[in-house]
Each structure stands twice: as structure tokens, then as C-alpha cells.
Protein backbone atom coordinates (compact mmCIF):
# COMPACT_ATOMS: atom_id res chain seq x y z
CA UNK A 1 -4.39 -4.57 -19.49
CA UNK A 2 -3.61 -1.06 -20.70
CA UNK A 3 -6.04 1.69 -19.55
CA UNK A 4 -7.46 4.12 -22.16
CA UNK A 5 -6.18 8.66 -20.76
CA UNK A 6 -10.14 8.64 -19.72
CA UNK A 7 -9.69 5.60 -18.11
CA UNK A 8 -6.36 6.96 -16.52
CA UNK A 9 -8.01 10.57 -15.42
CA UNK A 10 -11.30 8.13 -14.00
CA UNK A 11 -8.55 6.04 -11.68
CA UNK A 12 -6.10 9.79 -11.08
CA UNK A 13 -9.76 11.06 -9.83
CA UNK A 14 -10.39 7.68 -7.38
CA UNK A 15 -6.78 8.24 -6.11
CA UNK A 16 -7.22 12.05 -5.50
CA UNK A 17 -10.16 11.00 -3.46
CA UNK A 18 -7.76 7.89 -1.44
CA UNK A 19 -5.24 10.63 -0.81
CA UNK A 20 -7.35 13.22 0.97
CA UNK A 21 -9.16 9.41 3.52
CA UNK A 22 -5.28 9.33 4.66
CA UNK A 23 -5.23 13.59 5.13
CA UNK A 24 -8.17 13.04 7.00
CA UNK A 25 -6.09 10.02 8.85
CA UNK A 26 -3.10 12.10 9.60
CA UNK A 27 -5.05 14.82 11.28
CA UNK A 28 -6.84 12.14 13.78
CA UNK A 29 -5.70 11.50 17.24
CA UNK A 30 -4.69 7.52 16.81
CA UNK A 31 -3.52 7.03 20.03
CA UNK A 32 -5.72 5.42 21.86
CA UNK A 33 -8.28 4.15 19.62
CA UNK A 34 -9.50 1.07 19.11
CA UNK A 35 -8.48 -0.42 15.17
CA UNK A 36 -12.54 -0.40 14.28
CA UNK A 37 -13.10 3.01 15.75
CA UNK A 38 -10.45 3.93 12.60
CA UNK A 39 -12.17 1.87 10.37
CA UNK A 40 -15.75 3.00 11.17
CA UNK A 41 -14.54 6.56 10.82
CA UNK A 42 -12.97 6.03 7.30
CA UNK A 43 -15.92 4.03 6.15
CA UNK A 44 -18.14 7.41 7.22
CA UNK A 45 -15.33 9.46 5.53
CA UNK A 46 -15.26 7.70 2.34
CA UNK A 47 -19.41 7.07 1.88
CA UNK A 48 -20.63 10.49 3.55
CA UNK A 49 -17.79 13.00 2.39
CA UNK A 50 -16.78 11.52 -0.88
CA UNK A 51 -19.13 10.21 -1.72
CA UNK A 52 -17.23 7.00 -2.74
CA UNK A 53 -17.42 3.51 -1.61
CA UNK A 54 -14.67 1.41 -0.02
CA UNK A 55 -14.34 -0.92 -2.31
CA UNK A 56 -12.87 -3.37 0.42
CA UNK A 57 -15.83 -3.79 1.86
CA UNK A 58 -17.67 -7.13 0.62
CA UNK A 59 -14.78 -8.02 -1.37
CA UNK A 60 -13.78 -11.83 -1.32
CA UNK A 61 -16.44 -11.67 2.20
CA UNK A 62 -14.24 -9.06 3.68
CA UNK A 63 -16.50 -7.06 5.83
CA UNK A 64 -14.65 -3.92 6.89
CA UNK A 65 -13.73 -0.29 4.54
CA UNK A 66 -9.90 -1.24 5.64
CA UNK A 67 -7.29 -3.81 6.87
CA UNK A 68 -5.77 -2.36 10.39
CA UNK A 69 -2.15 -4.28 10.34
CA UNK A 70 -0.46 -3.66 13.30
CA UNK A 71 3.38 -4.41 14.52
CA UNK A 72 4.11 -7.93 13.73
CA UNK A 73 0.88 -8.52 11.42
CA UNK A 74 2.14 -8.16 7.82
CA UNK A 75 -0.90 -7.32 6.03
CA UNK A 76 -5.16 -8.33 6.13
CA UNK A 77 -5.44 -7.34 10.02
CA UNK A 78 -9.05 -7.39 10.68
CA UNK A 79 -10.48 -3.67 12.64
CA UNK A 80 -11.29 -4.71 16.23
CA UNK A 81 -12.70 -3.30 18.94
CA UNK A 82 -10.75 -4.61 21.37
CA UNK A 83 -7.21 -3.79 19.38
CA UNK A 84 -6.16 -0.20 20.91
CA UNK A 85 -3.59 1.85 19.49
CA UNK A 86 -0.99 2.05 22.29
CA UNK A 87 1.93 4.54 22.44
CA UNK A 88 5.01 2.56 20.45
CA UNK A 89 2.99 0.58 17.79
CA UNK A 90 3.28 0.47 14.30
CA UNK A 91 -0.32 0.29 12.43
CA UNK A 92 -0.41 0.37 8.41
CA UNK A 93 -4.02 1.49 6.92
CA UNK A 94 -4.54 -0.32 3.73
CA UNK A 95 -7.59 1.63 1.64
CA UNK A 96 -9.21 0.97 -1.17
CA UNK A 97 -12.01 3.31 -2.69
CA UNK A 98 -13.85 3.17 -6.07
CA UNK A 99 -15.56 6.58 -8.02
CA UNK A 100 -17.18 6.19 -11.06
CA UNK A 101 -16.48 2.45 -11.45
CA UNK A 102 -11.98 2.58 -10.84
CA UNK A 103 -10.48 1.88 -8.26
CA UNK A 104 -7.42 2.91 -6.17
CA UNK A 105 -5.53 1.34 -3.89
CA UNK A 106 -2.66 2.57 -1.26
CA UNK A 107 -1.38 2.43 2.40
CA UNK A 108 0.34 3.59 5.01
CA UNK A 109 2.43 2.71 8.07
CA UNK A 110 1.59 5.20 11.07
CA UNK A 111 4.18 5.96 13.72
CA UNK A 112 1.60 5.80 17.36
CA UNK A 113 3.00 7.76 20.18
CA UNK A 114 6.66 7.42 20.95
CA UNK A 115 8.08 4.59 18.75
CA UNK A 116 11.51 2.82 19.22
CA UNK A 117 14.36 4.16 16.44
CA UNK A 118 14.64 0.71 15.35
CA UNK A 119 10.50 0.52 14.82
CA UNK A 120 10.97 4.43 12.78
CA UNK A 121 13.90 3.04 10.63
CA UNK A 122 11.80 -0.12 9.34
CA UNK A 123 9.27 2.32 8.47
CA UNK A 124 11.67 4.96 6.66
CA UNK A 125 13.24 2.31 4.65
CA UNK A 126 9.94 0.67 3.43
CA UNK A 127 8.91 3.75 2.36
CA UNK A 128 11.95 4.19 0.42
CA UNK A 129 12.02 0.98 -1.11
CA UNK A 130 8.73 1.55 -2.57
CA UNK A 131 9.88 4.79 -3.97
CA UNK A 132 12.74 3.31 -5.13
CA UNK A 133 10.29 0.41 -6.77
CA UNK A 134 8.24 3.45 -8.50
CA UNK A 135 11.31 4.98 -9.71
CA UNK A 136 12.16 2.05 -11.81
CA UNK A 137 8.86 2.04 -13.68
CA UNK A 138 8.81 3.67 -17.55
CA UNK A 139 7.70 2.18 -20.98
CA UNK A 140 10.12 -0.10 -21.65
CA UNK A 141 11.20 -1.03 -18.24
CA UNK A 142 10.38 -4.62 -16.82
CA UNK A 143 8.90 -5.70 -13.90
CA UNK A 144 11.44 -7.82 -12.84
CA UNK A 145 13.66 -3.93 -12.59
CA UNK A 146 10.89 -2.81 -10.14
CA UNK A 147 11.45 -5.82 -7.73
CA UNK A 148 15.14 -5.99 -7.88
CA UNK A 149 14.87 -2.07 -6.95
CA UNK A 150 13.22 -2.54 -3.94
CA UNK A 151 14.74 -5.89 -2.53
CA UNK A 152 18.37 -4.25 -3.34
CA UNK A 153 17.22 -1.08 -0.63
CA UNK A 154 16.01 -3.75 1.63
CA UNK A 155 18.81 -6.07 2.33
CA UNK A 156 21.19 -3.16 2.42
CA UNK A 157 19.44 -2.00 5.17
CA UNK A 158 19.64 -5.74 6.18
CA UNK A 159 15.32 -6.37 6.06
CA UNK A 160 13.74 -9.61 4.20
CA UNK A 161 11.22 -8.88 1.49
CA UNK A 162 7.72 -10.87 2.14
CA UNK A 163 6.95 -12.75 -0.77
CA UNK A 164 4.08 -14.61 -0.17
CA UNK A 165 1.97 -11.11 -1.23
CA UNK A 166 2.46 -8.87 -4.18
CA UNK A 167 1.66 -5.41 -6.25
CA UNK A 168 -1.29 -6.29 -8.75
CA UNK A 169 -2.70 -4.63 -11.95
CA UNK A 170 -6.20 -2.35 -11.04
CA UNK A 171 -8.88 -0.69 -12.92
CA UNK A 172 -12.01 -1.88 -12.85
CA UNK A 173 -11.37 -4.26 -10.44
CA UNK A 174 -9.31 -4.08 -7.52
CA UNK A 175 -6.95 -7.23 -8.77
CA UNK A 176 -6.06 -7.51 -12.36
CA UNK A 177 -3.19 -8.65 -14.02
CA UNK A 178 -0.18 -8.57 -13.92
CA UNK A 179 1.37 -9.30 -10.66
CA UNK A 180 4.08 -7.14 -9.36
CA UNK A 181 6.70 -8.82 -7.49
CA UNK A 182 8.90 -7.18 -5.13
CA UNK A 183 12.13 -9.37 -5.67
CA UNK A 184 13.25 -10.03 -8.93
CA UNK A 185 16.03 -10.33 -11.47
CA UNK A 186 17.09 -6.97 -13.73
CA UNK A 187 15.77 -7.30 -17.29
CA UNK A 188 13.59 -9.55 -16.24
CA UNK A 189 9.28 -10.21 -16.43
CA UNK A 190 6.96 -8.52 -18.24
CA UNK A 191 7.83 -5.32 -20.39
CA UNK A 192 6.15 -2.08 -18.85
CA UNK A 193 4.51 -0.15 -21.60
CA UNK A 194 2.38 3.16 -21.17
CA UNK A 195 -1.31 2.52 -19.86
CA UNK A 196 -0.22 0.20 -17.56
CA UNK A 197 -1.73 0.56 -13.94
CA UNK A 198 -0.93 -1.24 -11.39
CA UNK A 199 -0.02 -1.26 -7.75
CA UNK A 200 3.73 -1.07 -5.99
CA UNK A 201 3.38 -2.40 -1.82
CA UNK A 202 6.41 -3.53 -0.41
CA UNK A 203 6.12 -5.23 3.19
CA UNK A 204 9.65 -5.47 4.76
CA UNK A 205 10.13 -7.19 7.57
CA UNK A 206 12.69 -6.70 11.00
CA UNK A 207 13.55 -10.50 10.90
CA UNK A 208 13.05 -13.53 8.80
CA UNK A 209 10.47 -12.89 5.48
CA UNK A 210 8.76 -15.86 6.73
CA UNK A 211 4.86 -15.70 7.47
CA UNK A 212 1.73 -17.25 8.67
CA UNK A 213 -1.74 -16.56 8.53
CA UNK A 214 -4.33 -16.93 11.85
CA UNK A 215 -6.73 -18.28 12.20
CA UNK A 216 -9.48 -15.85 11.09
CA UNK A 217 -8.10 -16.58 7.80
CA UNK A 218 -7.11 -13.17 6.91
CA UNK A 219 -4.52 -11.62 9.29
CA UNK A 220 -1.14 -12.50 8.07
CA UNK A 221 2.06 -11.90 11.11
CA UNK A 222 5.61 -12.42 10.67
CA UNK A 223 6.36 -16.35 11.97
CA UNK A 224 9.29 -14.89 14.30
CA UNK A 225 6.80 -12.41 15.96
CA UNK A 226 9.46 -9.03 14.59
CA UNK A 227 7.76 -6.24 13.27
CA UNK A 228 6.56 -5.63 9.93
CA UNK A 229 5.98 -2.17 7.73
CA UNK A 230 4.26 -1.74 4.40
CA UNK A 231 3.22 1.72 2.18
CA UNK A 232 1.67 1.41 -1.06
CA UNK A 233 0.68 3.38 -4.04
CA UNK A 234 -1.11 3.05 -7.02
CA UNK A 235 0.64 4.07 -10.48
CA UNK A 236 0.17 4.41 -13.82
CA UNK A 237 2.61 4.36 -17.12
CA UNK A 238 3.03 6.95 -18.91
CA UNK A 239 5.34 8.34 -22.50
CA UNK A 240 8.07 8.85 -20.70
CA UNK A 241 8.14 7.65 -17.26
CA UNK A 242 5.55 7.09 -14.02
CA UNK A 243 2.51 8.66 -12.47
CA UNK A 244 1.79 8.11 -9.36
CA UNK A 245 -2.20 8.12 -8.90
CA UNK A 246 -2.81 8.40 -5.19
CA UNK A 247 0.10 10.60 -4.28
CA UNK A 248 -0.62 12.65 -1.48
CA UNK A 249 0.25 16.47 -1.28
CA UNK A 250 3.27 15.82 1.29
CA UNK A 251 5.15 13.86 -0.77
CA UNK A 252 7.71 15.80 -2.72
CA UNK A 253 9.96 12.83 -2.90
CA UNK A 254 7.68 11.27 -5.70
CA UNK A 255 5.79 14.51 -6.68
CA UNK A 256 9.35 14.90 -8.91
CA UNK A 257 9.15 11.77 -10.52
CA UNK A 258 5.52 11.04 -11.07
CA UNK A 259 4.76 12.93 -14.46
């Protein structure tokens, strides 16, 4: 379950490489594009310029680089052609990419033209909540700390926690052990010791946390038809605290607590 410093600076390098596919996304015109046009761009991104692969792509029969999860679809939207990016959505780009045989894993909610104050507060607050999950993580720590951390931000901002879909363990594969709830008990779960690697992705939701999935069989929406936000990121353990391994350069927030 722990991962060997090679094995740590192998994944750091995969996540360096994840970090500059949502640079690349932030300096894209969005609005107005259809959800594959995205897709087709990162898959180009990742294979031509990286020279990487989505590691997404093929995985349990998935066929796209990305899931494309827009406004009231909590996670596994499918890239479309038909799905345009309209002024006032909310669209979260979930990536995966493997180098040299690790992968990393993260995502991102993207504001799309002008968006309502009540859509931009979900989005601030989910990103906090996973900071505030990654903030609880050091040897020693449990994982029940992390999930308590991140449904405390949530329901004081009055949001529901999905828990149908959790943070997982990667390396080598994209889902390893352990699984990284994001609700939980202080003191609680498994003990965090340094090595670990795993991934922290809250998905906080404007009304109830209840879900359902369509029938494709992979897009997931909230049951009450409210929006939905996610961000992930993928970290690792370390001495004395947490590193996060996909951070990307505009985050100072965690650039001060990821050692």
C-alpha cells in the first residue's frame, strides 16, 4: 500500500504532467464548446505533448481521456457532442494520466461564462473542503479525520456530502486500496502512515446528497436535479505531514502545506 521515494518522485512526475492538461484547460475558451470537443483536445494534449496516456481511456470500457460532469451530474458524465458549454454552467474535468507506469488523478470544477453567486459559492466551498480534507492528512492521522474535515466545512455552509463515491489509494493502478471517505468519525479508520498515496475528491451537493445514475450507466446526477461541484487531488504521505502530487502552480493555498 505504501509507495517506495522512487515510486513517490515516478507518481510527483505523472502529477506534474496532470497539472500543466488543466493549465492548458484554463487558457481555452470553454464557452461554447461542445463537452467532446474538450475531451478530444485533452486526449491530443496528453498523447501528442506529453507524451502520456490518459489512463481513463479503456478503463472498466470507458472510452473517453475524461469524464465532462456538468451542473446537476455529480461525477462519470460522458463527453458529447451535442452537450455545449453555455454561459452559467458548472462543468468539472476529471483527468487521469499515467508516465512511466503511475498514475495521477485530479479535477476541477470550471466557472462557464457568467455564473449565479449561489453556483460560485458551491464551487468555493468544495474546493475548500477538499483543502481542508488534505490538511488533515500526516503519519499518524486517520482517515476517518480526513472525512470528518471535509463534511464539518460542508454542512456549515449547509451542502450534503455524496457518499455513494469516494477518494481511493493509486499507484500503479488508478484504484487501489484504501478507500477514502469523505464523512467520517474523528479518530476513526485506518491510520495514515508515510508512503501512503491516495486520492482526496469531495462532491458537495446544493440540495439533498441523494443520487442516481442514467441510463448510459456511467453519468451519475443529483436525484433533486440541484447542482453539484467536485475538485480533486492526488497526495502522498510524507515524515511530517502531506504532499500534494498534482498541485498546480496557482495554488498557494496548498503550496504551504504540501511538503
Amino acid at each position: 500500500m505504501s509507495k517506495t521515494p522512487v515510486e513517490i518522485a515516478l507518481m510527483a512526475e505523472a502529477g506534474r504532467l496532470l497539472a500543466s492538461v488543466f493549465g492548458y484547460l484554463d487558457r481555452l475558451e470553454l464557452l461554447g464548446m461542445s463537452t467532446l470537443q474538450v475531451n478530444d483536445l485533452v486526449d491530443n494534449y496528453i498523447v501528442s505533448e506529453l507524451k502520456a496516456r490518459p489512463a481513463s481511456k479503456g478503463q472498466y470500457g470507458f472510452a473517453y481521456s475524461m469524464n465532462t460532469s456538468r451542473n446537476e451530474v455529480v461525477c462519470h458524465g460522458v463527453p458529447s457532442a451535442s452537450e455545449i458549454l453555455c454561459s452559467g454552467d458548472l462543468v468539472n474535468f476529471d483527468i487521469t494520466l499515467e508516465k512511466n507506469g503511475y498514475i495521477a488523478d485530479s479535477s476541477k470544477t470550471y466557472l462557464i461564462g457568467e455564473v449565479s453567486q449561489q453556483a460560485r459559492q458551491l464551487v468555493q466551498v468544495t474546493y475548500e473542503a477538499m483543502c481542508k480534507g488534505i490538511e488533515a492528512v500526516r503519519p499518524g492521522a486517520r482517515l476517518g479525520d480526513i472525512g470528518h474535515a471535509i463534511e464539518q466545512h460542508a454542512r456549515t455552509h449547509r451542502y450534503s456530502v455524496v457518499r455513494e463515491y469516494c477518494g481511493h489509494g493509486i499507484g500503479r493502478e488508478m484504484h487501489e486500496p484504501p478507500e477514502v471517505l469523505h464523512w467520517g468519525k474523528p479518530g476513526t479508520g485506518l491510520t495514515l502512515r508515510e508512503g501512503m498515496t491516495f486520492t482526496i475528491e469531495p462532491m458537495l451537493n446544493q440540495g439533498t446528497a441523494d443520487v442516481r445514475t442514467l441510463r448510459d450507466g456511467w453519468t451519475v446526477v443529483t436525484r433533486d436535479g440541484q447542482l453539484s461541484a467536485q475538485f480533486e487531488h492526488t497526495v502522498a504521505v510524507t515524515g511530517d505531514g502531506v504532499r500534494v502530487l498534482t498541485l498546480r502552480p496557482e495554488e498557494l493555498q496548498l503550496s504551504k502545506i504540501s511538503a
